[in-house]
N, C-alpha and C. Protein backbone atom coordinates (compact mmCIF):
# COMPACT_ATOMS: atom_id res chain seq x y z
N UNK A 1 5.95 154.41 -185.48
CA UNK A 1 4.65 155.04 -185.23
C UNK A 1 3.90 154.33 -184.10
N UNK A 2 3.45 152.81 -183.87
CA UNK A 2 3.14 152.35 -183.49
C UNK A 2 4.08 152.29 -181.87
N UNK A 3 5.26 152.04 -181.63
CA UNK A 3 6.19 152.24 -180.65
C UNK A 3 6.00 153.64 -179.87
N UNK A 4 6.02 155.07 -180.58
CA UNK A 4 5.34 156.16 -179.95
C UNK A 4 4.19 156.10 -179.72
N UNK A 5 3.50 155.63 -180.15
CA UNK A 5 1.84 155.61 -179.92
C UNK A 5 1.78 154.76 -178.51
N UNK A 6 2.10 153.90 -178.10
CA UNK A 6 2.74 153.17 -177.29
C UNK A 6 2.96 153.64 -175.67
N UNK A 7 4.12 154.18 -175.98
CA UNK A 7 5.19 155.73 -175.22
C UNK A 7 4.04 156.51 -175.00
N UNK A 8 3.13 157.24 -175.74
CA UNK A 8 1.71 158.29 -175.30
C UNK A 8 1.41 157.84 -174.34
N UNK A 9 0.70 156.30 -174.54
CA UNK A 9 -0.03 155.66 -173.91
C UNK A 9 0.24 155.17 -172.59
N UNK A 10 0.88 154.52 -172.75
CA UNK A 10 1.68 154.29 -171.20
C UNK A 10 2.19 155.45 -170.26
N UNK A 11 2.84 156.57 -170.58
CA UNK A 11 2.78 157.77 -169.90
C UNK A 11 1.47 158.24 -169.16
N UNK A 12 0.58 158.32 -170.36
CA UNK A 12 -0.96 159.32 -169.75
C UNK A 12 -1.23 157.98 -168.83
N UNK A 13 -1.47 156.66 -168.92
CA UNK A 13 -1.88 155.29 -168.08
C UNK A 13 -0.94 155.46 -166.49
N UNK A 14 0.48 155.19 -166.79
CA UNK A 14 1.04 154.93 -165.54
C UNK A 14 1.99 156.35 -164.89
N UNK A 15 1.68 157.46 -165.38
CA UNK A 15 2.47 158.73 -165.03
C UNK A 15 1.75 158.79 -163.47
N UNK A 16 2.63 159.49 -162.65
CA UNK A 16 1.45 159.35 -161.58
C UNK A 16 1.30 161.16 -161.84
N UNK A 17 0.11 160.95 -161.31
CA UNK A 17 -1.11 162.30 -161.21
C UNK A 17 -0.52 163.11 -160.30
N UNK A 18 -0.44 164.61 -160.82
CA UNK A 18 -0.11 165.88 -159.76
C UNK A 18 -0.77 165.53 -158.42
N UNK A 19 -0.23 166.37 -157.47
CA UNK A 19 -1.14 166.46 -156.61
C UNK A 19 -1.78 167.70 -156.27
N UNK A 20 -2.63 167.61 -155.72
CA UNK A 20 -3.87 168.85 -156.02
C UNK A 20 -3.38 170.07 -155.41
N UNK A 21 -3.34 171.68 -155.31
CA UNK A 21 -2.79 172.49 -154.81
C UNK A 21 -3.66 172.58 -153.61
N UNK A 22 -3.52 173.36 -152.84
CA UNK A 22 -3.55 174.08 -151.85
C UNK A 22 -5.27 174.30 -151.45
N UNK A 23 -5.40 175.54 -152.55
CA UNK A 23 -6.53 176.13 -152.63
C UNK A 23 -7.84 174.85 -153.49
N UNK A 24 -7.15 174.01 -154.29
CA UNK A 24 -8.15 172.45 -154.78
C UNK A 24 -8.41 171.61 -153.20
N UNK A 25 -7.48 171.37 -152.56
CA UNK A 25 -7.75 170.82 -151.10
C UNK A 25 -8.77 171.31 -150.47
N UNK A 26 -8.68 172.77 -150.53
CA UNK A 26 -9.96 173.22 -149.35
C UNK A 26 -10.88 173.57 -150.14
N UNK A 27 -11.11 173.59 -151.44
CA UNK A 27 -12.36 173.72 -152.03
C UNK A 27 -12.81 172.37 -151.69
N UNK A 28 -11.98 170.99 -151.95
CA UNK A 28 -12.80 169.78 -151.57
C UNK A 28 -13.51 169.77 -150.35
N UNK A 29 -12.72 170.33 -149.01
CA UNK A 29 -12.81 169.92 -148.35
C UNK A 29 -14.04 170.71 -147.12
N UNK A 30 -14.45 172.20 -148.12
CA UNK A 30 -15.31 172.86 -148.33
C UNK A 30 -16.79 172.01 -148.67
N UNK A 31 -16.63 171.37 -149.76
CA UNK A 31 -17.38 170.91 -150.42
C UNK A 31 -17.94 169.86 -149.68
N UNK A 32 -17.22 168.37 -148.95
CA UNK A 32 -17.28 167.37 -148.21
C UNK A 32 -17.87 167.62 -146.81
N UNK A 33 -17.56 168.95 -145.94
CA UNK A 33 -17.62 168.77 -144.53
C UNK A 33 -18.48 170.14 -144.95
N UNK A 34 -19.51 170.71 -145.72
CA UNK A 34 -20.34 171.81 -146.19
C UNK A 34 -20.34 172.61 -145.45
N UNK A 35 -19.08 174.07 -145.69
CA UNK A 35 -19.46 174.40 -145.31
C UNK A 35 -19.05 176.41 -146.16
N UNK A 36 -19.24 177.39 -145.57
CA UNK A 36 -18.25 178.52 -146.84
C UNK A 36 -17.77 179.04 -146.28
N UNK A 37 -17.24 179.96 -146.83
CA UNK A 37 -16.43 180.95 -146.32
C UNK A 37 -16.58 181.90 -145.35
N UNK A 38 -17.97 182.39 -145.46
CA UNK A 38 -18.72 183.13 -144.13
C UNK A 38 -18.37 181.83 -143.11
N UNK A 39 -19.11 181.20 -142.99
CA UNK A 39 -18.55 179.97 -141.84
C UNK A 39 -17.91 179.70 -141.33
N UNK A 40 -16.50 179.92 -141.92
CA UNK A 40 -15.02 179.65 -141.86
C UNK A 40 -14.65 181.31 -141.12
N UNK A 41 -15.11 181.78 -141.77
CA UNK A 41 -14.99 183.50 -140.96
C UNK A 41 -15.49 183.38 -139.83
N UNK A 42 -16.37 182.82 -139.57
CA UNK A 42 -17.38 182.48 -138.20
C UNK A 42 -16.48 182.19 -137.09
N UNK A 43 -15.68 181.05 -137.57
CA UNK A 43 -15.06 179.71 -137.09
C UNK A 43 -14.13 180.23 -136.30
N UNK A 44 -13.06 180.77 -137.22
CA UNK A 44 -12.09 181.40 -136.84
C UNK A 44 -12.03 182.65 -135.82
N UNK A 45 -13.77 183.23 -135.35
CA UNK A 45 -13.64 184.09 -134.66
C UNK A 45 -14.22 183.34 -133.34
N UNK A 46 -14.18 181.93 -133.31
CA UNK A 46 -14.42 181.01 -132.39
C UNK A 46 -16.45 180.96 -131.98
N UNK A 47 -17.06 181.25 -133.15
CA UNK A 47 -18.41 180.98 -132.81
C UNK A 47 -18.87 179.98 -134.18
N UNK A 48 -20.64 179.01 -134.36
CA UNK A 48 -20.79 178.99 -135.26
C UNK A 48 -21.48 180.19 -135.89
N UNK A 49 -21.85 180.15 -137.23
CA UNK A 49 -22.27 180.70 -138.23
C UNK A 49 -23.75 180.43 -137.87
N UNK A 50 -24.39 181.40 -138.44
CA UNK A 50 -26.23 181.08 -138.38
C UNK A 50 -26.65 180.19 -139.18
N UNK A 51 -25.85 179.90 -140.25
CA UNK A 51 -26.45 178.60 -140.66
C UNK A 51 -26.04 177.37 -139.94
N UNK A 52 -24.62 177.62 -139.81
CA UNK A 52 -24.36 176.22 -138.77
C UNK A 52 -25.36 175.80 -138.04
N UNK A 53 -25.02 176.89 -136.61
CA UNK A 53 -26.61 176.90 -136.04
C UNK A 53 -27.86 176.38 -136.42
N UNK A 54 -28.11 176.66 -137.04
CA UNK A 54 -29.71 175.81 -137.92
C UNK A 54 -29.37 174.42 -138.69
N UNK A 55 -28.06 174.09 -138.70
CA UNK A 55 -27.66 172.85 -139.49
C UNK A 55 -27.39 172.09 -137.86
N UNK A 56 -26.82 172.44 -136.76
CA UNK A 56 -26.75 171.86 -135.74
C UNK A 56 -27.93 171.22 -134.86
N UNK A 57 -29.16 172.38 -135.19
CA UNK A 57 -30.21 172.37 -134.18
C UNK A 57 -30.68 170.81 -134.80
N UNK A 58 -30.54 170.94 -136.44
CA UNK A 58 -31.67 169.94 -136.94
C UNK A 58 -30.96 168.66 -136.93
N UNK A 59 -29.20 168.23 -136.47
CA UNK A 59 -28.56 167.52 -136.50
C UNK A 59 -29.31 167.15 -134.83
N UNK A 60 -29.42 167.60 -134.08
CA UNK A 60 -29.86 167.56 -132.67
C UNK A 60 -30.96 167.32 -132.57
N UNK A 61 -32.19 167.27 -133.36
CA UNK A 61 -33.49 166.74 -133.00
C UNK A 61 -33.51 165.68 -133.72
N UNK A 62 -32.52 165.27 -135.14
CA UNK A 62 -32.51 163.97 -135.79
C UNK A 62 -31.79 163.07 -134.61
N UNK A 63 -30.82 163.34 -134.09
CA UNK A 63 -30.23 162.69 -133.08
C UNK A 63 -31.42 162.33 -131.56
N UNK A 64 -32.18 163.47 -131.53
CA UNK A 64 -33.00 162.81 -130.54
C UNK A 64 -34.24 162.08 -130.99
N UNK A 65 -34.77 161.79 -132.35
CA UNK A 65 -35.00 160.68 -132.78
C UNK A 65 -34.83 159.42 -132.70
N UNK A 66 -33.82 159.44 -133.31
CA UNK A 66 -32.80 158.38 -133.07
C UNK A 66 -32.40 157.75 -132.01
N UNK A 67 -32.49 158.48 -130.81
CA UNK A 67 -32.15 157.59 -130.01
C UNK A 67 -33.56 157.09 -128.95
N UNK A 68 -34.56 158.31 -129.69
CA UNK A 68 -36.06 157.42 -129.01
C UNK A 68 -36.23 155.91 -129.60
N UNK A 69 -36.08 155.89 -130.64
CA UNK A 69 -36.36 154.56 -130.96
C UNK A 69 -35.54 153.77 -130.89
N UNK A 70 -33.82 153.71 -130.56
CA UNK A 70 -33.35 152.96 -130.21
C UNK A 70 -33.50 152.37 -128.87
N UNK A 71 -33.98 153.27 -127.93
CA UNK A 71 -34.36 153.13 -126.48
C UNK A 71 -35.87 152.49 -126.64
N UNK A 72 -36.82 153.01 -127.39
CA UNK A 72 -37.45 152.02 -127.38
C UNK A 72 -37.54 150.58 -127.88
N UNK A 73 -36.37 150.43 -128.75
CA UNK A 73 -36.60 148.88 -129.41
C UNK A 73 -36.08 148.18 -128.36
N UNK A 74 -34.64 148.25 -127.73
CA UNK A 74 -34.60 147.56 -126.42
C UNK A 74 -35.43 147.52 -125.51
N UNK A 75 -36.51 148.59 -125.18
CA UNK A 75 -37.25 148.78 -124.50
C UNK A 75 -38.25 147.55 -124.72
N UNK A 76 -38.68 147.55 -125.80
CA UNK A 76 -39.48 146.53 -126.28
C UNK A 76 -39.00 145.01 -126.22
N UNK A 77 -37.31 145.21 -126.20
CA UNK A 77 -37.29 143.28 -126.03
C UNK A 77 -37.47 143.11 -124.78
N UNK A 78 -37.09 144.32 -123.73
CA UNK A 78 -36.86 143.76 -122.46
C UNK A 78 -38.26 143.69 -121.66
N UNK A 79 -39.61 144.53 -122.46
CA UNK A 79 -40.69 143.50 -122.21
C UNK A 79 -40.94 142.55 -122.69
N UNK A 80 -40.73 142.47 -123.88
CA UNK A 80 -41.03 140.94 -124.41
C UNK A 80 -40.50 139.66 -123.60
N UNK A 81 -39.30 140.26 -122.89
CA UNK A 81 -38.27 138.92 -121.94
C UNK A 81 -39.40 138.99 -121.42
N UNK A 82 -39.55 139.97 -120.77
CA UNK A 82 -40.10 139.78 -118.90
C UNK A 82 -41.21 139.41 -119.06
N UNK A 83 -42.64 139.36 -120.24
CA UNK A 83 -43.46 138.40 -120.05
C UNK A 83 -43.43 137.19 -121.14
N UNK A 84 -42.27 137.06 -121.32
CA UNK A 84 -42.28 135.68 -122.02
C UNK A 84 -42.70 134.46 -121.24
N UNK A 85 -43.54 133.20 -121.79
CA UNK A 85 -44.12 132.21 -121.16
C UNK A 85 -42.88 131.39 -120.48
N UNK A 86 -41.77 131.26 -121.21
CA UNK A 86 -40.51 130.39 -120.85
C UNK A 86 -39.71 131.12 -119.87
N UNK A 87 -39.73 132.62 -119.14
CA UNK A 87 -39.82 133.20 -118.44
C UNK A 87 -38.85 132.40 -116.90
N UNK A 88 -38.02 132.41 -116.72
CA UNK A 88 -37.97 131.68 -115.50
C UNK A 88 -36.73 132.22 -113.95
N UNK A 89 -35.77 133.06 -114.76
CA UNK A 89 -35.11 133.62 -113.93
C UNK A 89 -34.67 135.15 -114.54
N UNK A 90 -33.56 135.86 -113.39
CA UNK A 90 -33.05 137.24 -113.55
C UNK A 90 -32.37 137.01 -114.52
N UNK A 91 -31.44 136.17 -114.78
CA UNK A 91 -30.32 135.73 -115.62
C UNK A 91 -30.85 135.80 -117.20
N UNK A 92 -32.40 135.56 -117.14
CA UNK A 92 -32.29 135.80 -118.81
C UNK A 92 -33.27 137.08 -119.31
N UNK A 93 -33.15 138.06 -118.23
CA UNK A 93 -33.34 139.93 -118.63
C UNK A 93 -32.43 140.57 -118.12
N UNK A 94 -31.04 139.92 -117.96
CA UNK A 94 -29.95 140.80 -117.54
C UNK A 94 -29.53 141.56 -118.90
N UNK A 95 -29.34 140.48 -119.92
CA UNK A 95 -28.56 140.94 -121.62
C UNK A 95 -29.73 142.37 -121.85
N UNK A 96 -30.76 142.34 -121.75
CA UNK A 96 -31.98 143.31 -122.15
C UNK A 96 -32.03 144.90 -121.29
N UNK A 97 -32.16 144.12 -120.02
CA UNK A 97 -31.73 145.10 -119.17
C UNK A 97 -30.69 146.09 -119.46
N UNK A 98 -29.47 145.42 -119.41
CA UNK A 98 -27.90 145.67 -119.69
C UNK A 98 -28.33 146.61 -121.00
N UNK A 99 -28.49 146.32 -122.08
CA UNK A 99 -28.32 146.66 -123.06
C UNK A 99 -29.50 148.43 -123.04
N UNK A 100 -30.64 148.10 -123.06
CA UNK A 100 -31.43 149.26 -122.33
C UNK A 100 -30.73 150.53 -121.41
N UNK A 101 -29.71 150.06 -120.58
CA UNK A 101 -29.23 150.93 -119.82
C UNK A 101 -28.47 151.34 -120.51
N UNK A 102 -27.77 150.89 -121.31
CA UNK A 102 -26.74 151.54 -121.88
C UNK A 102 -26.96 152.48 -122.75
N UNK A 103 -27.92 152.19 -123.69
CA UNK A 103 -28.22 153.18 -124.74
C UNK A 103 -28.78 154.27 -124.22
N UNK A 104 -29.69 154.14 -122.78
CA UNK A 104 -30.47 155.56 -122.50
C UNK A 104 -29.08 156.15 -121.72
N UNK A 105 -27.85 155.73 -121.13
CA UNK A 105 -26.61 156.51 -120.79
C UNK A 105 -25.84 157.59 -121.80
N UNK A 106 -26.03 156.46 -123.07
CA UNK A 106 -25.23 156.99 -124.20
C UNK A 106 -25.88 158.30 -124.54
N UNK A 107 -27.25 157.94 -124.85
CA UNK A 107 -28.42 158.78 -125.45
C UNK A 107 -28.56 160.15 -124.83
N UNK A 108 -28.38 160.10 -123.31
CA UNK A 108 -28.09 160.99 -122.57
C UNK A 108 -27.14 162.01 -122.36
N UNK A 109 -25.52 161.24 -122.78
CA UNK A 109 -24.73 161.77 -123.08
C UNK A 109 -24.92 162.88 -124.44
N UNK A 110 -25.10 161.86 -124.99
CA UNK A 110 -24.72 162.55 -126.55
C UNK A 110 -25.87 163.77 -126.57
N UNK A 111 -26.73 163.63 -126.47
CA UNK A 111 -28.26 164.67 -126.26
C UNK A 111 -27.82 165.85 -125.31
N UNK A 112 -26.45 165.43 -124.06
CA UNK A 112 -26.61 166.68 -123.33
C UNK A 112 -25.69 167.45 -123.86
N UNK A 113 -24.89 167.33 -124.34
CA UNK A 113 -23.38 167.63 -125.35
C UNK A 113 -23.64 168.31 -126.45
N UNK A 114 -24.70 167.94 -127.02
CA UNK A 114 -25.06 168.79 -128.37
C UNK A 114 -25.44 169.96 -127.92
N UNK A 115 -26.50 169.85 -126.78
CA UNK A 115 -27.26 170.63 -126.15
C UNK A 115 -26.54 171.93 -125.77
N UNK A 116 -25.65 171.33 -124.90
CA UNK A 116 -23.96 172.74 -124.44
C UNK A 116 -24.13 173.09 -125.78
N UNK A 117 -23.52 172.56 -126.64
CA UNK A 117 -23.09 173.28 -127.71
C UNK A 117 -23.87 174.37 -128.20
N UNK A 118 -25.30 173.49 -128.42
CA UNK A 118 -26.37 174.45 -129.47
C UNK A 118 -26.71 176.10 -128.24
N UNK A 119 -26.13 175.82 -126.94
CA UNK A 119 -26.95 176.93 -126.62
C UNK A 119 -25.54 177.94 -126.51
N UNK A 120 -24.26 177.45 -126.34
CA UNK A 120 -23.00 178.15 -126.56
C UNK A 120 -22.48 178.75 -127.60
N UNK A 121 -23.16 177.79 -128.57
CA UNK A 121 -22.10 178.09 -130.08
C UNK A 121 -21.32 178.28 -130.02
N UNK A 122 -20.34 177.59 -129.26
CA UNK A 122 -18.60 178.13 -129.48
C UNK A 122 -17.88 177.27 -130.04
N UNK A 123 -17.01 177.51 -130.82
CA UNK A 123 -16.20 176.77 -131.70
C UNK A 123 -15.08 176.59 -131.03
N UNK A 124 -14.21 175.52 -131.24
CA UNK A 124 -13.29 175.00 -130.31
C UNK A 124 -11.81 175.04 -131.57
N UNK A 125 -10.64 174.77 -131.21
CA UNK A 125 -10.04 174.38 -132.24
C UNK A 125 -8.99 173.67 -132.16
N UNK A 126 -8.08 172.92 -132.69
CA UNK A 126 -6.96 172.04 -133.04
C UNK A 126 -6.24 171.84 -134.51
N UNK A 127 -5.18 171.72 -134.12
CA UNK A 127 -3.93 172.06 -135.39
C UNK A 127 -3.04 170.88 -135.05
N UNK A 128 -3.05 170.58 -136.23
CA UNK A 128 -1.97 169.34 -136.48
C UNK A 128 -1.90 168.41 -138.21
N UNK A 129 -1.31 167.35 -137.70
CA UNK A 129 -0.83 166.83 -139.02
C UNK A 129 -1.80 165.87 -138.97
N UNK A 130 -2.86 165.82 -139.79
CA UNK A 130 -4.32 165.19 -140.11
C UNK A 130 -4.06 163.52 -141.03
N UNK A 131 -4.58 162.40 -140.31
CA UNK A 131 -4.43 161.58 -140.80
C UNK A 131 -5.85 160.72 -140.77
N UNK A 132 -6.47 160.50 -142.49
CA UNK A 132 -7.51 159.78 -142.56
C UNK A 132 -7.71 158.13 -142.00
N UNK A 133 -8.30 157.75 -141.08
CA UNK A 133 -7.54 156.25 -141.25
C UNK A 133 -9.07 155.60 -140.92
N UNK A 134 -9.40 154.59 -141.33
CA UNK A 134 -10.62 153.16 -141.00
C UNK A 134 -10.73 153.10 -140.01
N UNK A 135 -11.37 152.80 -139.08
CA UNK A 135 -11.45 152.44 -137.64
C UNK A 135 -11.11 151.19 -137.73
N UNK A 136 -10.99 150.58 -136.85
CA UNK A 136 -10.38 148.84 -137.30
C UNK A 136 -12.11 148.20 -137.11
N UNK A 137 -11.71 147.12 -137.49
CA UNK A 137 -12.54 146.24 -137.82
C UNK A 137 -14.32 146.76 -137.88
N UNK A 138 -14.60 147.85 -138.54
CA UNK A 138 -15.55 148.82 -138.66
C UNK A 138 -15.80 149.41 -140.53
N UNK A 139 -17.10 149.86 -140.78
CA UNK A 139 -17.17 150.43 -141.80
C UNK A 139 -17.11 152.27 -141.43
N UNK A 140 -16.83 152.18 -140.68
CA UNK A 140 -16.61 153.95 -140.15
C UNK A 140 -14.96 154.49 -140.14
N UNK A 141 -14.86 156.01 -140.34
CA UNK A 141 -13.48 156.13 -140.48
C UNK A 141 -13.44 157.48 -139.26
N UNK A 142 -12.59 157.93 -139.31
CA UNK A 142 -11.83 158.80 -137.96
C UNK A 142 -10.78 159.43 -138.66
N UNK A 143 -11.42 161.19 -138.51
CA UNK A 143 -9.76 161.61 -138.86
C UNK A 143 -8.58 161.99 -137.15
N UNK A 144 -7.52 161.72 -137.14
CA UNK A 144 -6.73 161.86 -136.37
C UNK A 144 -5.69 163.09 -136.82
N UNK A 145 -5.95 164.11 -135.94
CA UNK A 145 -4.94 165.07 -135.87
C UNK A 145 -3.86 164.67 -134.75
N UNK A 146 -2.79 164.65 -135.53
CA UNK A 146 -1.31 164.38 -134.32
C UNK A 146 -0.71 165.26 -134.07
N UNK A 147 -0.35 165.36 -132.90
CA UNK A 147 1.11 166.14 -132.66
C UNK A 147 1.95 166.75 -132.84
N UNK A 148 2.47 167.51 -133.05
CA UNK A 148 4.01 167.92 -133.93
C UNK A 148 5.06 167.40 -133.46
N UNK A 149 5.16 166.74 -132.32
CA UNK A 149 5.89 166.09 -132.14
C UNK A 149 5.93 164.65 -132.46
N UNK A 150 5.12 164.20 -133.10
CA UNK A 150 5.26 162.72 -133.93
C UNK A 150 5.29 162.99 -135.27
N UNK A 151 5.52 164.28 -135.67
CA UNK A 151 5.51 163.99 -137.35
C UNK A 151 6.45 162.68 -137.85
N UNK A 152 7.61 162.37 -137.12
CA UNK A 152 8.16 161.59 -138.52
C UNK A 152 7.53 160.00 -138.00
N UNK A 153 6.99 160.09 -137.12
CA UNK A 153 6.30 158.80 -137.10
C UNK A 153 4.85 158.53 -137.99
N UNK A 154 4.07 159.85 -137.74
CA UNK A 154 2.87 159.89 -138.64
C UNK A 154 3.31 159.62 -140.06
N UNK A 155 4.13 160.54 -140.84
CA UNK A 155 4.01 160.75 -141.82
C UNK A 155 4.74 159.22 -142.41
N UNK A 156 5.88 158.57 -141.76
CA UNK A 156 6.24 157.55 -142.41
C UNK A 156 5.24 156.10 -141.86
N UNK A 157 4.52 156.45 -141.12
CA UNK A 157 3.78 155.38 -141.12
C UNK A 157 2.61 155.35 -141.09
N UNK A 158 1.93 156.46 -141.45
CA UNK A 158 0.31 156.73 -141.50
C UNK A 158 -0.39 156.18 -140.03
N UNK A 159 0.17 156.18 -138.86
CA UNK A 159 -0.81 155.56 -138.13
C UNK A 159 -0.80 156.67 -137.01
N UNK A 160 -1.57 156.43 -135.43
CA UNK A 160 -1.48 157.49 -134.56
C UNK A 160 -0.24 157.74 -133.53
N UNK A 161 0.05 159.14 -133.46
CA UNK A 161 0.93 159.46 -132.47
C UNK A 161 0.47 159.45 -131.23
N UNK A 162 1.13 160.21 -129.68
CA UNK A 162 0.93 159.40 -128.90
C UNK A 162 -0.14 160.84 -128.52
N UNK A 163 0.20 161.97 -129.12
CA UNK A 163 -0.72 163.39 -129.37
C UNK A 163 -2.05 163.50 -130.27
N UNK A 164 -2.44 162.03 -130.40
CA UNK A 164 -3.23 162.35 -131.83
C UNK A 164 -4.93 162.83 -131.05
N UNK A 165 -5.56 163.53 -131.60
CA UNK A 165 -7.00 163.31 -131.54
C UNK A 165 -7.82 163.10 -132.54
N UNK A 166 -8.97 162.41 -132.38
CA UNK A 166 -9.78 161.68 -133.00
C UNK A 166 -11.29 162.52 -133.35
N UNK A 167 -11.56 162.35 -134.79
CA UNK A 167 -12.99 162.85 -135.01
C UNK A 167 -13.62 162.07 -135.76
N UNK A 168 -14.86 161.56 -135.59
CA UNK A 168 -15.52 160.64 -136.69
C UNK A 168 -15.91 161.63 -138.18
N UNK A 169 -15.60 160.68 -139.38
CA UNK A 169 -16.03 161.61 -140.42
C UNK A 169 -16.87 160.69 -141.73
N UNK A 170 -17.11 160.79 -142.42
CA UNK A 170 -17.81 159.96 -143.56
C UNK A 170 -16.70 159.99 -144.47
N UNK A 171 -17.08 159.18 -145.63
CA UNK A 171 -16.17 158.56 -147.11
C UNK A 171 -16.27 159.62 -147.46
N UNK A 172 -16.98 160.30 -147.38
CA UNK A 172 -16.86 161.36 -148.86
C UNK A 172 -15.86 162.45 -148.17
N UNK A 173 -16.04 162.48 -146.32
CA UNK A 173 -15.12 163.48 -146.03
C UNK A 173 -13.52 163.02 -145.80
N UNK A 174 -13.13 161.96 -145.78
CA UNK A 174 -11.86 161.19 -146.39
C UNK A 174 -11.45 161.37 -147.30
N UNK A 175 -12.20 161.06 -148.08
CA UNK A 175 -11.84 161.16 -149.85
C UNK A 175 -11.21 162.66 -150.24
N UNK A 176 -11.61 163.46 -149.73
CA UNK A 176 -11.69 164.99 -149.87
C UNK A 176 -9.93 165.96 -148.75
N UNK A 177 -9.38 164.71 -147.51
CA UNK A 177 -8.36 165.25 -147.27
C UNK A 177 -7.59 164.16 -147.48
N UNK A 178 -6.29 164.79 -147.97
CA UNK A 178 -4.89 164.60 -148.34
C UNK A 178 -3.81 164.16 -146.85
N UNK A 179 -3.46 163.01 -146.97
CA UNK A 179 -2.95 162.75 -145.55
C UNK A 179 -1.76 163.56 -145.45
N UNK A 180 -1.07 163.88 -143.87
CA UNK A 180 -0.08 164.20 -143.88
C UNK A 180 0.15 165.58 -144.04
N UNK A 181 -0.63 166.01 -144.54
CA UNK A 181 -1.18 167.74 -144.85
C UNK A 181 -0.95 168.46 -142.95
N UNK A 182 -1.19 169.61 -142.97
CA UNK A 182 -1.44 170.14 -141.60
C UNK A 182 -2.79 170.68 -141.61
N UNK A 183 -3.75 170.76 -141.23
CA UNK A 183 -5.05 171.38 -140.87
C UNK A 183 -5.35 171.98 -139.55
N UNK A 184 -5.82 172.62 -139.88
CA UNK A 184 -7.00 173.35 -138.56
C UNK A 184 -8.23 172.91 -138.51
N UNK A 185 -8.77 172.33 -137.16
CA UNK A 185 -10.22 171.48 -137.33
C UNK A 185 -10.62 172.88 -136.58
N UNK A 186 -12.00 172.85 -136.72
CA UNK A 186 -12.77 173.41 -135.87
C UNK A 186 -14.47 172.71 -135.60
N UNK A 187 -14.05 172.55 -134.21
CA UNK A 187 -15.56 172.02 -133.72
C UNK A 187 -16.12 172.05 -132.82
N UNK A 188 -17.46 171.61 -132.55
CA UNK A 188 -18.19 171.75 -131.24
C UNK A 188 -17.41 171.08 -130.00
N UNK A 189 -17.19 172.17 -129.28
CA UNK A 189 -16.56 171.75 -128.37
C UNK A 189 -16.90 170.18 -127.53
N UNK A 190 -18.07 170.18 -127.13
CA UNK A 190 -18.83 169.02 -126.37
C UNK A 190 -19.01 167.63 -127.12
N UNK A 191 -19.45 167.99 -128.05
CA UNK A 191 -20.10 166.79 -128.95
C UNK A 191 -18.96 166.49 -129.83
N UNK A 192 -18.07 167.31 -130.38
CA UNK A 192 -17.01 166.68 -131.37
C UNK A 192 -17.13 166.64 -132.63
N UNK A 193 -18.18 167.89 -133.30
CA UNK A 193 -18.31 167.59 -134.51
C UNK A 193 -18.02 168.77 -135.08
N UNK A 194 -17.31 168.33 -136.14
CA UNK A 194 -16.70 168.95 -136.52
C UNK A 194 -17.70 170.42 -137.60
N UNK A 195 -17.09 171.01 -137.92
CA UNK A 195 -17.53 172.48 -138.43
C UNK A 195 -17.60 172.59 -139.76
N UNK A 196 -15.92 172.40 -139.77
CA UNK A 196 -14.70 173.19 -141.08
C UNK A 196 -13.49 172.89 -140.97
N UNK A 197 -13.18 172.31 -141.69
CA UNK A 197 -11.65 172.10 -142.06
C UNK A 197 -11.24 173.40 -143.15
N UNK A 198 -9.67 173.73 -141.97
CA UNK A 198 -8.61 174.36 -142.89
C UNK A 198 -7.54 173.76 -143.14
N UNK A 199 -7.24 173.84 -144.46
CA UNK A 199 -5.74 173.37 -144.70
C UNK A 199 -4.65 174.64 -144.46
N UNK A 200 -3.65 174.47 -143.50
CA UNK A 200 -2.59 175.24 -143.30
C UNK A 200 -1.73 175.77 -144.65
């Protein structure tokens, strides 16, 4: 009695777990990267959806937030250098400088990119064998669509082919795809963000 009871136990503990079908994948993955089925109808006819649209615009004025005040906080050290009392050469508002320029480049970029997008709405697309992976030495992750011509490198070694492209995504939208799978991304062409994931 005790020996079967045992046998239960250890089965339901160390059996390994189905894996999820088809149609469980893209409900997750529905669920993670929000978006429905009208959307996905959208997608596929290469535009966004009207809600997208209104989920993009407000992704685009949080983003130009964001980068006012990052431009201004550098903004702010690199006055603080320049009238500091200890003040004495170029060499110590170059780091401030430097750093200032960069973010209003970036800021610029990224602000004009959304911008294409929000006034195009066109959906872009890519197909391949989708691999979740960490960015290295980062708390951010990247999904990588590869090639078809590196499958047996992707799939036996989870890392990138020499075809792969790259999209930034969150934990929860990791968690939600199955590596090794094939997908269809669809996204803003300019900016890189993604829409909707299909699983093939």
């Amino acid at each position: 009695m005790l020996k079967r009871s045992w046998t239960k136990l250890k089965q339901a503990v160390f059996s390994p777990r189905p894996l999820p079908t088809r149609a469980e994948i893209q409900q997750r993955l529905m669920t993670a990267f929000d978006f429905q089925v009208e959307d996905l109808e959208a997608n596929r006819r290469g535009m966004m959806s009207r809600r997208q649209h209104y989920w993009f615009v407000d992704r685009f004025l949080r983003t130009i937030f964001t980068a006012i005040v990052v431009i201004a906080l550098f903004g702010l050290w690199l006055y603080n250098t320049l009238n500091h009392p200890v003040f004495s050469s170029g060499i110590d508002v170059f780091l401030p400088a430097f750093a200032l320029a960069v973010a209003v480049i970036a800021a610029v970029l990224v602000v004009w990119n959304m911008f294409l997008d929000i006034v195009r709405r066109k959906i872009a697309t890519i197909s391949g064998i989708g691999i979740a992976i960490k960015a290295h030495k980062s708390f951010s992750y990247y999904l990588a669509i590869n090639d078809e011509s590196d499958l047996g490198t992707v799939l036996s070694h989870y890392r990138l082919g020499r075809g792969s492209t790259r999209f930034m995504i969150t934990n929860d939208q990791r968690v939600a795809l199955v590596n090794g799978e094939r997908y269809t991304i669809y996204y803003a062409l300019h900016s890189r963000v993604i829409f909707a994931v299909e699983i093939d």
